[in-house]
PDB file of N, CA and C in Angstrom:
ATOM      1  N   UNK A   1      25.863-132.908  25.585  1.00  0.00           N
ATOM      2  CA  UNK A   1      26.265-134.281  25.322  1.00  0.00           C
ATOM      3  C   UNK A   1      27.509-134.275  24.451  1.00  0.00           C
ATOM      4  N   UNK A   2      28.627-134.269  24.935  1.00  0.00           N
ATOM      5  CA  UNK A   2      29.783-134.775  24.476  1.00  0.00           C
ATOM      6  C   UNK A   2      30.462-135.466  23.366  1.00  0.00           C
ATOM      7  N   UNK A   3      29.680-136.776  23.698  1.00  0.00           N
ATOM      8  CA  UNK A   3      29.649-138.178  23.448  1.00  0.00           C
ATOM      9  C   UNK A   3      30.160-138.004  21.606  1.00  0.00           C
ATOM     10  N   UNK A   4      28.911-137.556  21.089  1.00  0.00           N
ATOM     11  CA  UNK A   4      29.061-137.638  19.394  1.00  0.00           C
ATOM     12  C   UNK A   4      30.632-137.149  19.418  1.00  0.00           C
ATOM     13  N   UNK A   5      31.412-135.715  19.525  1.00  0.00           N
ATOM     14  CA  UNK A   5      31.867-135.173  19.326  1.00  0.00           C
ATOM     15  C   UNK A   5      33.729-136.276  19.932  1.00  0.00           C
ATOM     16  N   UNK A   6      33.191-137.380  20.730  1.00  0.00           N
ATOM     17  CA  UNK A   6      34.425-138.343  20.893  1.00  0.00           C
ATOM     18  C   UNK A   6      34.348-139.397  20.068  1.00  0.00           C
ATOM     19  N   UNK A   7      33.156-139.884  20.102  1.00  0.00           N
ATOM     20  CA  UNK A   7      32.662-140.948  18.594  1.00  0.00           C
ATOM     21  C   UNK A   7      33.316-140.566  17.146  1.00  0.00           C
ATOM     22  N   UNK A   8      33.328-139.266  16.851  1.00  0.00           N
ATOM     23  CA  UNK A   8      33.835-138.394  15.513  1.00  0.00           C
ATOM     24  C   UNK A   8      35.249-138.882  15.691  1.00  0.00           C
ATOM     25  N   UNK A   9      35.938-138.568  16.925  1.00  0.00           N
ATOM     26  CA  UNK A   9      37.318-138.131  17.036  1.00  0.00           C
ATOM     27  C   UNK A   9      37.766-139.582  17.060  1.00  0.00           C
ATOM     28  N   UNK A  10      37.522-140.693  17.894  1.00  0.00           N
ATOM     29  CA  UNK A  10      38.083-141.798  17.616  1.00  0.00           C
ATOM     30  C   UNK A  10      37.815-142.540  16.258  1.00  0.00           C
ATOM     31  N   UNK A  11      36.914-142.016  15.176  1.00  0.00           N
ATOM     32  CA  UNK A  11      36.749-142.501  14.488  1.00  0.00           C
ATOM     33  C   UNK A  11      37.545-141.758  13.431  1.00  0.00           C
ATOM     34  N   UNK A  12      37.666-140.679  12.804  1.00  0.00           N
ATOM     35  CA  UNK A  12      39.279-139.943  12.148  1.00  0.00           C
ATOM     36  C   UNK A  12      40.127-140.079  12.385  1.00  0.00           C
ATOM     37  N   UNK A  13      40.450-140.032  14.106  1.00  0.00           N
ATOM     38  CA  UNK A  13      42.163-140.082  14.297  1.00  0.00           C
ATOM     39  C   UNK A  13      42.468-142.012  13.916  1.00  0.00           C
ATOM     40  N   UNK A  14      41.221-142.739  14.030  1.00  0.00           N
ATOM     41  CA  UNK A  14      41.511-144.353  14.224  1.00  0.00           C
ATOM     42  C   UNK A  14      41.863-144.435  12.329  1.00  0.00           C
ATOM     43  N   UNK A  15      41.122-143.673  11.856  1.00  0.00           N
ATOM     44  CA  UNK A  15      41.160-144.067  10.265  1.00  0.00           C
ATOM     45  C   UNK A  15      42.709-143.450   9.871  1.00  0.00           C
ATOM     46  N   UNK A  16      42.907-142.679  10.092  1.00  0.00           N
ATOM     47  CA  UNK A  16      44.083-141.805   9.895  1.00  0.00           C
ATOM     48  C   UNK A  16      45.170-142.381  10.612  1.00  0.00           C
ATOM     49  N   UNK A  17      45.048-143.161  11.627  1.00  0.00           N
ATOM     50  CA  UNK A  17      46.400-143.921  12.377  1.00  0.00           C
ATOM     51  C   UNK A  17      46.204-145.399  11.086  1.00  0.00           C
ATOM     52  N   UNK A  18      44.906-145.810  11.244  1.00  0.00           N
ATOM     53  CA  UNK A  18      44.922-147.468  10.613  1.00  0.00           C
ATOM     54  C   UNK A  18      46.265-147.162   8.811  1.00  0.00           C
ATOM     55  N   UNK A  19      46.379-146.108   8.816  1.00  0.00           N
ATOM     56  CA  UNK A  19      47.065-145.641   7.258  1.00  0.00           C
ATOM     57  C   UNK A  19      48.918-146.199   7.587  1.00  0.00           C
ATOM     58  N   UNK A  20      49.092-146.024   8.850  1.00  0.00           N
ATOM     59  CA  UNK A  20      50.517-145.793   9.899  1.00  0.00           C
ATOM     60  C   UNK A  20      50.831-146.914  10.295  1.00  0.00           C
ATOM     61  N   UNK A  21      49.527-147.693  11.274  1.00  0.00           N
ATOM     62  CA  UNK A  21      50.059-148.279  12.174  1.00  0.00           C
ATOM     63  C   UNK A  21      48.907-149.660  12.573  1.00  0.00           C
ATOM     64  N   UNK A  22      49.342-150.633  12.684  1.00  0.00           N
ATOM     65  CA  UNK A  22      48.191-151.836  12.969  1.00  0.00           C
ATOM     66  C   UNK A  22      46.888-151.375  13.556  1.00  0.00           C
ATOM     67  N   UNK A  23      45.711-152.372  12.729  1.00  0.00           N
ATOM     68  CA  UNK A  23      44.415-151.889  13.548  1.00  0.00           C
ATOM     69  C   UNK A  23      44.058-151.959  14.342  1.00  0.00           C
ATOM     70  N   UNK A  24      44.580-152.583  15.630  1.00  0.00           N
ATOM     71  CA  UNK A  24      44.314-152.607  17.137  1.00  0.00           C
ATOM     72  C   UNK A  24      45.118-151.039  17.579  1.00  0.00           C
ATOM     73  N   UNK A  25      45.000-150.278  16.788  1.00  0.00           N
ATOM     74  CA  UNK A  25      45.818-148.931  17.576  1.00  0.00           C
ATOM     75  C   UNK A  25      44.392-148.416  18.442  1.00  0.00           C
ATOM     76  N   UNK A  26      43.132-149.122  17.989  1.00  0.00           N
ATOM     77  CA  UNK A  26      42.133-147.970  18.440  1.00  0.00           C
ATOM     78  C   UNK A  26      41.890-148.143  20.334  1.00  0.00           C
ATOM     79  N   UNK A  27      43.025-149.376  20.523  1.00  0.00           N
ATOM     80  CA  UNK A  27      42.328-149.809  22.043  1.00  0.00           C
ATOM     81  C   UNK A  27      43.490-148.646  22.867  1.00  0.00           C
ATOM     82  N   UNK A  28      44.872-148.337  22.340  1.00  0.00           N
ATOM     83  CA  UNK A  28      45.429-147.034  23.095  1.00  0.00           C
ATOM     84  C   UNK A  28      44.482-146.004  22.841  1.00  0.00           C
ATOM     85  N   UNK A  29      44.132-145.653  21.369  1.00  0.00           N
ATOM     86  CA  UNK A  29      43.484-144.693  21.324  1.00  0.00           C
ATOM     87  C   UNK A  29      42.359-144.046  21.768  1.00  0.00           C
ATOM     88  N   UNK A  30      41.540-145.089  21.975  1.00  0.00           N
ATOM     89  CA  UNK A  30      40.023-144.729  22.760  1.00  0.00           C
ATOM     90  C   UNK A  30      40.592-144.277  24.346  1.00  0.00           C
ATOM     91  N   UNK A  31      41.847-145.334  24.953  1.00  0.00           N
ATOM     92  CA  UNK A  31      42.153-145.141  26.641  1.00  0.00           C
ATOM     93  C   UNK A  31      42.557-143.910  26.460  1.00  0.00           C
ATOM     94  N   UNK A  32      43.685-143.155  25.282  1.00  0.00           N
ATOM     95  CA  UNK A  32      44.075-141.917  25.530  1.00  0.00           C
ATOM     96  C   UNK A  32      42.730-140.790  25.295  1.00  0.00           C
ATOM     97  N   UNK A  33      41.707-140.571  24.328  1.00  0.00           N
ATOM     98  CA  UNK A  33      41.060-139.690  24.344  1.00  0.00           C
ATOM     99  C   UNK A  33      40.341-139.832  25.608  1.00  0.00           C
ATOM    100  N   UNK A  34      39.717-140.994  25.854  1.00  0.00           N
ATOM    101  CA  UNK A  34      38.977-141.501  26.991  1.00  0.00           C
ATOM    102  C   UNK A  34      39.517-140.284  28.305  1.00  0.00           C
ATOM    103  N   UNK A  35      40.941-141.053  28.569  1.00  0.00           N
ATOM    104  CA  UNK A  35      41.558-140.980  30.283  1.00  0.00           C
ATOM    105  C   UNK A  35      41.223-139.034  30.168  1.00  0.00           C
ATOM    106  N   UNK A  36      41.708-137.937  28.994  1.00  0.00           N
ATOM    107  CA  UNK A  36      41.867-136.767  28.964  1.00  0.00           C
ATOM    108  C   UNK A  36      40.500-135.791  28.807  1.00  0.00           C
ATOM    109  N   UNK A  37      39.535-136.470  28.756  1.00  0.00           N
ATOM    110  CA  UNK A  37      38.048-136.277  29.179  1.00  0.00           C
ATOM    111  C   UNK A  37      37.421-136.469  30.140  1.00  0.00           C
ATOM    112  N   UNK A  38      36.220-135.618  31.045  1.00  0.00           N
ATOM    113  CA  UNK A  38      35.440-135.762  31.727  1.00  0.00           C
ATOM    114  C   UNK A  38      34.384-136.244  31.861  1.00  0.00           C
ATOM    115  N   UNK A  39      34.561-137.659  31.251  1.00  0.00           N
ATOM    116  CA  UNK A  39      32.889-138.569  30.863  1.00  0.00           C
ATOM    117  C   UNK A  39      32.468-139.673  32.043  1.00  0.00           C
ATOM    118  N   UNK A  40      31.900-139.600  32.401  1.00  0.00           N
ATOM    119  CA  UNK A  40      30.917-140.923  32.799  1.00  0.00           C
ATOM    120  C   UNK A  40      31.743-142.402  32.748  1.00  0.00           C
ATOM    121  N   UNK A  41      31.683-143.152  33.661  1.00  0.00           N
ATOM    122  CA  UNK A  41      32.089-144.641  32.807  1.00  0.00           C
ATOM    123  C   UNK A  41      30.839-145.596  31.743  1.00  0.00           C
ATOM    124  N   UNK A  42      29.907-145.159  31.916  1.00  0.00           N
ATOM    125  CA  UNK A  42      29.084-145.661  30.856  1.00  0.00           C
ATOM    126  C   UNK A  42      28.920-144.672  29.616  1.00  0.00           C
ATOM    127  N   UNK A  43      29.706-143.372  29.699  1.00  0.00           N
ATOM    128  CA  UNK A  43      29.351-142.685  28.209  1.00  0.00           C
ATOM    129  C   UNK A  43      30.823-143.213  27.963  1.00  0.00           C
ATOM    130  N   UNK A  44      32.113-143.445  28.909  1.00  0.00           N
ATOM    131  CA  UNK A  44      33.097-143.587  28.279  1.00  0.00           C
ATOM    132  C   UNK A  44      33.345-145.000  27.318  1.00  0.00           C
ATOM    133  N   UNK A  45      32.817-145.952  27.893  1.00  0.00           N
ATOM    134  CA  UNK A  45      32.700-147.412  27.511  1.00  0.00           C
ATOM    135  C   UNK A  45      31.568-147.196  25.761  1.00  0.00           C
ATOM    136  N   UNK A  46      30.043-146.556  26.109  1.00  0.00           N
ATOM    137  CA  UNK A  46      29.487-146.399  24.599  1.00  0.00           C
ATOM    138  C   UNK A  46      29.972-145.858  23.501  1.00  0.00           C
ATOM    139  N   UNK A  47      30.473-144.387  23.912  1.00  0.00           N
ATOM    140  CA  UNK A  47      31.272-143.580  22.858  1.00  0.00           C
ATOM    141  C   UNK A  47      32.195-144.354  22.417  1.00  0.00           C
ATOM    142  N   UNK A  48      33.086-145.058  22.889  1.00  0.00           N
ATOM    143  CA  UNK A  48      33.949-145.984  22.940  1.00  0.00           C
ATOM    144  C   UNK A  48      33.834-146.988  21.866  1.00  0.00           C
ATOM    145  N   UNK A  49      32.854-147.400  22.341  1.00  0.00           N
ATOM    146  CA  UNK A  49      32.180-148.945  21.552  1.00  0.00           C
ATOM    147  C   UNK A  49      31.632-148.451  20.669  1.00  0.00           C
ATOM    148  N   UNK A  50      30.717-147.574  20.647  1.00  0.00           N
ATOM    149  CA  UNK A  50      30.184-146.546  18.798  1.00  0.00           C
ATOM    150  C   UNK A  50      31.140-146.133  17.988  1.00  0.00           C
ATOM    151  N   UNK A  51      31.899-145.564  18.332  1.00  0.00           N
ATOM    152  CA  UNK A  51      33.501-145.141  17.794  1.00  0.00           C
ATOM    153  C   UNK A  51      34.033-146.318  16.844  1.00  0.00           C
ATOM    154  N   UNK A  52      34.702-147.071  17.726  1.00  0.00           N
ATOM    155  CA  UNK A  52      35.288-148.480  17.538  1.00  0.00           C
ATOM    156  C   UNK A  52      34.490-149.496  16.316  1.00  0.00           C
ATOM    157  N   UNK A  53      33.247-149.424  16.821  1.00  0.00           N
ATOM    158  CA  UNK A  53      32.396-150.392  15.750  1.00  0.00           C
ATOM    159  C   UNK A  53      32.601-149.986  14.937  1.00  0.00           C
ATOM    160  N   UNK A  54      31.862-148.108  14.447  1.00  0.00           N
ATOM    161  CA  UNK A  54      31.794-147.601  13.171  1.00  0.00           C
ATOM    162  C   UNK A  54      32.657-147.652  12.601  1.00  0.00           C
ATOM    163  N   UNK A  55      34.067-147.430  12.983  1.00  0.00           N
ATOM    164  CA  UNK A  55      35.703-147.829  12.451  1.00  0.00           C
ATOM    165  C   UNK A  55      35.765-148.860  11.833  1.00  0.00           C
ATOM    166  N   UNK A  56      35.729-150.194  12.909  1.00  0.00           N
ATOM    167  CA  UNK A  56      35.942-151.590  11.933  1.00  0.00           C
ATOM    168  C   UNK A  56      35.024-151.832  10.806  1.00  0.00           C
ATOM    169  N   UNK A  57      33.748-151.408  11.014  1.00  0.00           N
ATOM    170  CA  UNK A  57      33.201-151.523  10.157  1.00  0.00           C
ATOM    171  C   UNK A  57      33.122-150.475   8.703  1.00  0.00           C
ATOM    172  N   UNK A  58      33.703-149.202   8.741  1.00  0.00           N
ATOM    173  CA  UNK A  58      33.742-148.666   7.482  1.00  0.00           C
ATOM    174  C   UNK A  58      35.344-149.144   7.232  1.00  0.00           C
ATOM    175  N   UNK A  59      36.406-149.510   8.010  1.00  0.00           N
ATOM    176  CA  UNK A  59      37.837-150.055   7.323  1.00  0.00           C
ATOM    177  C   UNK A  59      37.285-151.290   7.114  1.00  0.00           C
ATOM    178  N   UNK A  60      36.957-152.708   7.402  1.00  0.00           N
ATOM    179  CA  UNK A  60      36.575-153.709   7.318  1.00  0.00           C
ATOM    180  C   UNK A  60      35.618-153.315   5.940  1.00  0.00           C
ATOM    181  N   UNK A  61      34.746-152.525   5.624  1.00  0.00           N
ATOM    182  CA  UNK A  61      33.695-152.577   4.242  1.00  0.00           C
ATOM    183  C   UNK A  61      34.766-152.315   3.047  1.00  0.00           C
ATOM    184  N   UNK A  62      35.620-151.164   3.288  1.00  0.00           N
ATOM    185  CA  UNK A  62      36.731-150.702   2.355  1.00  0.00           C
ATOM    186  C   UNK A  62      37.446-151.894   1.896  1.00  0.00           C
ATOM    187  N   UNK A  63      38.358-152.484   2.873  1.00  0.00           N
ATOM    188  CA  UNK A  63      39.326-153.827   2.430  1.00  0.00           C
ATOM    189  C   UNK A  63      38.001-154.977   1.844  1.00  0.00           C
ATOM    190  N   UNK A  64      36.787-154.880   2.406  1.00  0.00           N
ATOM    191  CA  UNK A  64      36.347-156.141   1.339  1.00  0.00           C
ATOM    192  C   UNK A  64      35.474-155.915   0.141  1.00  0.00           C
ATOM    193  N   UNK A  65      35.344-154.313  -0.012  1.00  0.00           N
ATOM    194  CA  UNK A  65      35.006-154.021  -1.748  1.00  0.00           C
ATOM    195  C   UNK A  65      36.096-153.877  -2.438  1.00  0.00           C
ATOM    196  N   UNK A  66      37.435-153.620  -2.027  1.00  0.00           N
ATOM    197  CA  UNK A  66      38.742-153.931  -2.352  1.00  0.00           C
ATOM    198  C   UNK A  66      38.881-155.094  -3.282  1.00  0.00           C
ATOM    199  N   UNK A  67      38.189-156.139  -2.800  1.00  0.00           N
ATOM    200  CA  UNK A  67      38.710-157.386  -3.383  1.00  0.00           C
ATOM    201  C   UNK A  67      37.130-158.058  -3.652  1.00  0.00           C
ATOM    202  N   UNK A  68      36.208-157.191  -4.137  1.00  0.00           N
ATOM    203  CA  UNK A  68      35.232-157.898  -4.436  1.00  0.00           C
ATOM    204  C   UNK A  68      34.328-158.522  -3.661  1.00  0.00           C
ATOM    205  N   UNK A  69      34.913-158.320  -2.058  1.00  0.00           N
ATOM    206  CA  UNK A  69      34.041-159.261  -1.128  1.00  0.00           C
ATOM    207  C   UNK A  69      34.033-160.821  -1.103  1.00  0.00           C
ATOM    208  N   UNK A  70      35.366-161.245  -1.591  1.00  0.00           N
ATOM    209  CA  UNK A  70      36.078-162.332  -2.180  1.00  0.00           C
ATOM    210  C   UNK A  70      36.092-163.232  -1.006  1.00  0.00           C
ATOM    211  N   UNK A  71      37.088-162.326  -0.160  1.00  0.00           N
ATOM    212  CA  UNK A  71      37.058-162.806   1.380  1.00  0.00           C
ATOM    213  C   UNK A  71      36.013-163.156   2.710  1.00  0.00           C
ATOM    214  N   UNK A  72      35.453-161.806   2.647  1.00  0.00           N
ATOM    215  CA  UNK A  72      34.522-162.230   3.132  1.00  0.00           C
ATOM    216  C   UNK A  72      33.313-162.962   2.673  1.00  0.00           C
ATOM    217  N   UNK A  73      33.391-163.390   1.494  1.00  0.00           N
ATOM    218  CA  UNK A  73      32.254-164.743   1.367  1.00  0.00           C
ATOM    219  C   UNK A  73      32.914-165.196   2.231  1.00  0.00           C
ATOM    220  N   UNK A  74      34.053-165.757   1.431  1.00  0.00           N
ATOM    221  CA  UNK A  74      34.593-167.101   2.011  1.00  0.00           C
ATOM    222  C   UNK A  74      34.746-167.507   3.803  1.00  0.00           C
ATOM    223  N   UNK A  75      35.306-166.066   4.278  1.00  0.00           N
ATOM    224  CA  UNK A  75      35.510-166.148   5.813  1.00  0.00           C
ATOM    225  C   UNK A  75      33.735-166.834   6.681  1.00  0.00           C
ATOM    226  N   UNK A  76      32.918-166.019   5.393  1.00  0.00           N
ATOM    227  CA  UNK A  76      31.599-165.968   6.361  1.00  0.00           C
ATOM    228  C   UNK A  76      30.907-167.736   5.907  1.00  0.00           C
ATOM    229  N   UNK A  77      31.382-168.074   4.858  1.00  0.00           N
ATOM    230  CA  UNK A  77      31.100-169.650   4.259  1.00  0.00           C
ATOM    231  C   UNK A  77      31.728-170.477   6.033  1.00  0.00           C
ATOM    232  N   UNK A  78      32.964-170.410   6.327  1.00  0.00           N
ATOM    233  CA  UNK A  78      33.953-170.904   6.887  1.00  0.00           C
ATOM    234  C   UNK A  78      33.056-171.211   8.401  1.00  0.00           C
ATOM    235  N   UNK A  79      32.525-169.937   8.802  1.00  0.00           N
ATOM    236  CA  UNK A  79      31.913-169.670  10.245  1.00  0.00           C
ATOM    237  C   UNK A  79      30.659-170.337  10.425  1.00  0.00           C
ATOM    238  N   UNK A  80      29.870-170.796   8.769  1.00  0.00           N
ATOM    239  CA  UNK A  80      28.589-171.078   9.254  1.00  0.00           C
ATOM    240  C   UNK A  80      28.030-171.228   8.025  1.00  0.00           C
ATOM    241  N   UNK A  81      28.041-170.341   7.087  1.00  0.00           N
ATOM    242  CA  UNK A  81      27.079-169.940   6.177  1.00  0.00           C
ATOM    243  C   UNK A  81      26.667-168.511   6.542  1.00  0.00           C
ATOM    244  N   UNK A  82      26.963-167.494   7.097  1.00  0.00           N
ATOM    245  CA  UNK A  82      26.953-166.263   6.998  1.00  0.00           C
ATOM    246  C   UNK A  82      26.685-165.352   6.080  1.00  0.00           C
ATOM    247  N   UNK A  83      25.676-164.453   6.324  1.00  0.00           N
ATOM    248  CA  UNK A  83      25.827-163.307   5.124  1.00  0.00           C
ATOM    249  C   UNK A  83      26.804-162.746   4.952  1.00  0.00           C
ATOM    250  N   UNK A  84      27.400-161.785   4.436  1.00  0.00           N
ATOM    251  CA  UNK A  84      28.788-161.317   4.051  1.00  0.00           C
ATOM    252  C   UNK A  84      28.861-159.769   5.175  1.00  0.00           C
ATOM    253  N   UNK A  85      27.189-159.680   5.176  1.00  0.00           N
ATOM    254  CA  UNK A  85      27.399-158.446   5.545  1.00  0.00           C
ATOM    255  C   UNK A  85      27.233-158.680   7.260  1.00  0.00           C
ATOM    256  N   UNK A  86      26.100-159.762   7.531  1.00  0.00           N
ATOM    257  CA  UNK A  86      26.137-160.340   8.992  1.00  0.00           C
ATOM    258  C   UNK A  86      28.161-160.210   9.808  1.00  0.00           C
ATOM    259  N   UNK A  87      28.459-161.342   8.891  1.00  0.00           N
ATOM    260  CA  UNK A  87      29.421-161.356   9.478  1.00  0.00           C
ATOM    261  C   UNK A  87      30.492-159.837   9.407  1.00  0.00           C
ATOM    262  N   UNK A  88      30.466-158.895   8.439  1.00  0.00           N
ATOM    263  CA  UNK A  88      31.236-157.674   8.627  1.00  0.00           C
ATOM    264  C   UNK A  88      30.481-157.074  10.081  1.00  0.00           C
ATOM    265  N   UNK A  89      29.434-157.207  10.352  1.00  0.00           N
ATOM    266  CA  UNK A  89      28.889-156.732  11.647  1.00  0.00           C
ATOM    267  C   UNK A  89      29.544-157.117  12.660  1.00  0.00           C
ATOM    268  N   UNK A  90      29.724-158.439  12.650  1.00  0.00           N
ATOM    269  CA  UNK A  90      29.873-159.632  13.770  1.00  0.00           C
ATOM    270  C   UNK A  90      31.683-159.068  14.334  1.00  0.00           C
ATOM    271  N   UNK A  91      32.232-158.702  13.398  1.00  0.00           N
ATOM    272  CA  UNK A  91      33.582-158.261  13.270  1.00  0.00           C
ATOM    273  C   UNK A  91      33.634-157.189  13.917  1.00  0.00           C
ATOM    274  N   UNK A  92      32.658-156.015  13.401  1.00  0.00           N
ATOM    275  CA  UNK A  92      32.901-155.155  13.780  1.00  0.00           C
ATOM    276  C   UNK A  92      32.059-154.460  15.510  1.00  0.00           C
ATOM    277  N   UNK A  93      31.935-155.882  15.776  1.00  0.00           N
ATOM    278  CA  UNK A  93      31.275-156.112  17.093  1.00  0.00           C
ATOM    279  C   UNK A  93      32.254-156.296  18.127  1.00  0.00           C
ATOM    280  N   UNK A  94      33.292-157.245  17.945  1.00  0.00           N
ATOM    281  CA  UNK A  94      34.409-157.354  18.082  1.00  0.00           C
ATOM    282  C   UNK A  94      35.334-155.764  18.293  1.00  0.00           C
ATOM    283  N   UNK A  95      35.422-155.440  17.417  1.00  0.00           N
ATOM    284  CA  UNK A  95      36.331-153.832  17.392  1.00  0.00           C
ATOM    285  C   UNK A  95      35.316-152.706  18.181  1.00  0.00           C
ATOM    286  N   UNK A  96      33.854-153.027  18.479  1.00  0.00           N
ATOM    287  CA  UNK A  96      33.019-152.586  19.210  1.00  0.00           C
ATOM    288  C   UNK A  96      34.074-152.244  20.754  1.00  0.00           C
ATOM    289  N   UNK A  97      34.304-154.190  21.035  1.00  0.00           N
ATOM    290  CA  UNK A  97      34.196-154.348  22.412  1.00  0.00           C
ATOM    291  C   UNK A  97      36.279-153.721  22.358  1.00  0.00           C
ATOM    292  N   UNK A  98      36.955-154.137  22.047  1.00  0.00           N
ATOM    293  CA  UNK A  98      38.148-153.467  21.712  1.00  0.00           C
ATOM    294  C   UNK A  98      38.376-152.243  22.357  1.00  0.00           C
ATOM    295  N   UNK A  99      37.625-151.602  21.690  1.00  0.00           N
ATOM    296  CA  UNK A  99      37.611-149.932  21.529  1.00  0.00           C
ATOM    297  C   UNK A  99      36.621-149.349  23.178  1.00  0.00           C
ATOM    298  N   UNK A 100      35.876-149.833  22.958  1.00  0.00           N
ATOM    299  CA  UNK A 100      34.905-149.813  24.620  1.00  0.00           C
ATOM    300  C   UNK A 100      35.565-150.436  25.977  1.00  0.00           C
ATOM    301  N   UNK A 101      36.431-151.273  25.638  1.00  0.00           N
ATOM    302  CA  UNK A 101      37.263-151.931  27.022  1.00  0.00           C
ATOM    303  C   UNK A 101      38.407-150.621  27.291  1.00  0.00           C
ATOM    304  N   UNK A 102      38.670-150.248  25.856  1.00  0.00           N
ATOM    305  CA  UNK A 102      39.577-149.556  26.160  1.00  0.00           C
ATOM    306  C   UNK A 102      39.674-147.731  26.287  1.00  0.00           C
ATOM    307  N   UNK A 103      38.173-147.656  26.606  1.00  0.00           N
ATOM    308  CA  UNK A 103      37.694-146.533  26.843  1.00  0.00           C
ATOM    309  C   UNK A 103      37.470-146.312  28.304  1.00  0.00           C
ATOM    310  N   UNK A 104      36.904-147.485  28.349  1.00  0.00           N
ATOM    311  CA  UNK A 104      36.853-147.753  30.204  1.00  0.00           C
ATOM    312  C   UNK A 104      37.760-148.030  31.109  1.00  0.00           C
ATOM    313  N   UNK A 105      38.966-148.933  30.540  1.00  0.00           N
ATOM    314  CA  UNK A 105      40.385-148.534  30.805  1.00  0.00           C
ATOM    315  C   UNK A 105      40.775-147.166  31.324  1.00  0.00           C
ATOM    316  N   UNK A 106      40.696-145.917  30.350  1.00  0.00           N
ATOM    317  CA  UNK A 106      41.090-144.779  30.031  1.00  0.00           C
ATOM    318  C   UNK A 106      40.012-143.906  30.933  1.00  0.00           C
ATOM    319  N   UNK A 107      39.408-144.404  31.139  1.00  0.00           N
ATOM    320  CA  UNK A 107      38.027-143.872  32.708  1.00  0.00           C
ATOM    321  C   UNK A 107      38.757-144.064  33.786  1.00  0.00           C
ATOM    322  N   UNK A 108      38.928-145.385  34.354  1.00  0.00           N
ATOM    323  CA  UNK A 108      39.602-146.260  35.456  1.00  0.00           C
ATOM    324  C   UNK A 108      41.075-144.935  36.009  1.00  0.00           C
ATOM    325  N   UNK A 109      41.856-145.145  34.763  1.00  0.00           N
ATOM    326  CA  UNK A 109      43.176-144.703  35.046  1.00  0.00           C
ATOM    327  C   UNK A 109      42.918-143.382  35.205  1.00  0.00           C
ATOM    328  N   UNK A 110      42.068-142.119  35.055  1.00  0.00           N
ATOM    329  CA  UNK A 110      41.919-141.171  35.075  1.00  0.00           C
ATOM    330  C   UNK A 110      41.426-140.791  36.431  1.00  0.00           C
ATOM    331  N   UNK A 111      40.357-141.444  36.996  1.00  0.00           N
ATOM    332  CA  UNK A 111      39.957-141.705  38.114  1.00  0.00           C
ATOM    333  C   UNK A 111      41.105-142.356  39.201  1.00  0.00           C
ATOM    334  N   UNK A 112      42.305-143.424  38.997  1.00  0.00           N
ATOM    335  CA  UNK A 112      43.233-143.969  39.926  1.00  0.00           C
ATOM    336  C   UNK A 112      43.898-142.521  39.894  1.00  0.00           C
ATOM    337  N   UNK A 113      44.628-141.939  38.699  1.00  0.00           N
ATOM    338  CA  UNK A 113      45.496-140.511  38.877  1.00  0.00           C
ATOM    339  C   UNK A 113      44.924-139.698  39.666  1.00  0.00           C
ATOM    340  N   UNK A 114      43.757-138.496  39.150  1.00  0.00           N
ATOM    341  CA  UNK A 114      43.628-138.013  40.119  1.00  0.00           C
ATOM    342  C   UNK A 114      43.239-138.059  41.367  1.00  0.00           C
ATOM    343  N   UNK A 115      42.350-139.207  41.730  1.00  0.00           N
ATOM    344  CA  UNK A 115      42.992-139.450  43.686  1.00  0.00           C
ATOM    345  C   UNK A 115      44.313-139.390  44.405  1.00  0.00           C
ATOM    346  N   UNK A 116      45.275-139.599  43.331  1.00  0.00           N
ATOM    347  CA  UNK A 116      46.859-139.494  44.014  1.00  0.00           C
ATOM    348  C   UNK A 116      46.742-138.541  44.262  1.00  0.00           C
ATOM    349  N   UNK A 117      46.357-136.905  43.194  1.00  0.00           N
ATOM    350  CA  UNK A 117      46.388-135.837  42.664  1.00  0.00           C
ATOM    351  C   UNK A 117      45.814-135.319  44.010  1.00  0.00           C
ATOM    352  N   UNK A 118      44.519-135.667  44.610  1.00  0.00           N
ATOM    353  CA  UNK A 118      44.004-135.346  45.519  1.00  0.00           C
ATOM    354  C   UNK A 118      44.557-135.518  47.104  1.00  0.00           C
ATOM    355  N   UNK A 119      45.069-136.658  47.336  1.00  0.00           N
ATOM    356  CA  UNK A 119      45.302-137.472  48.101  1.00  0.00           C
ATOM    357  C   UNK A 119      46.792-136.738  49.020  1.00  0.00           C
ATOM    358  N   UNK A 120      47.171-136.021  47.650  1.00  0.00           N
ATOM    359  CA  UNK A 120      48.649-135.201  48.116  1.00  0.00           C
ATOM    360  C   UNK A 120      48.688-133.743  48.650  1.00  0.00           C
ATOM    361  N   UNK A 121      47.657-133.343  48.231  1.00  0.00           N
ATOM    362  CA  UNK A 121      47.398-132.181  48.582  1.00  0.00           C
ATOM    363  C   UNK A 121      47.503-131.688  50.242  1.00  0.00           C
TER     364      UNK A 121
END
């Protein structure tokens, strides 16, 4: 089983890019580890989405003990009345699906290439 060992990797290289470069880097990033692996489209889409969540959610916990959790009261007051921590979930449910679209993306295109690959032979 694979899987953990891409979950790890999108989740270091995503923390280590989020330092560089905006936090939506993880939806190239999941398609590039994704497309250069031999997974499944349902391990590519979970690993994907496990990856992705655990990300937003340990950068998302960092920026709001940062500031006391200041924000996210308030964001989670705004939505409903939210727990602080409900809604860091709810977020990082969101960066779930992000990261999992763009794993399955990175399935798709791997699968369209090599049929050309095949197709020419």
């Amino acid at each position: 089983m694979k899987s953990p060992i891409y979950i790890l990797l999108i989740i270091s290289v995503g923390l280590l890019l989020s330092c560089f470069v905006h936090y939506l880097c993880i939806i190239p990033l999941a398609t590039l580890l994704i497309a250069l692996t031999q997974l499944k489209a349902s391990e590519s889409f979970f690993s994907s989405f496990t990856g992705g969540f655990l990300l937003w959610f340990i950068y998302s916990f960092i920026v709001s003990t940062s500031n006391k959790h200041l924000i996210t009261e308030r964001m989670s007051d705004v939505i409903g009345g939210l727990n602080p921590i409900v809604f860091l979930i709810l977020i990082s449910l969101i960066g779930g699906l992000y990261a999992g679209l763009g794993g399955l993306l990175g399935y798709y295109l791997r699968r369209i290439f090599l049929k050309k690959q095949i197709i020419h032979r």
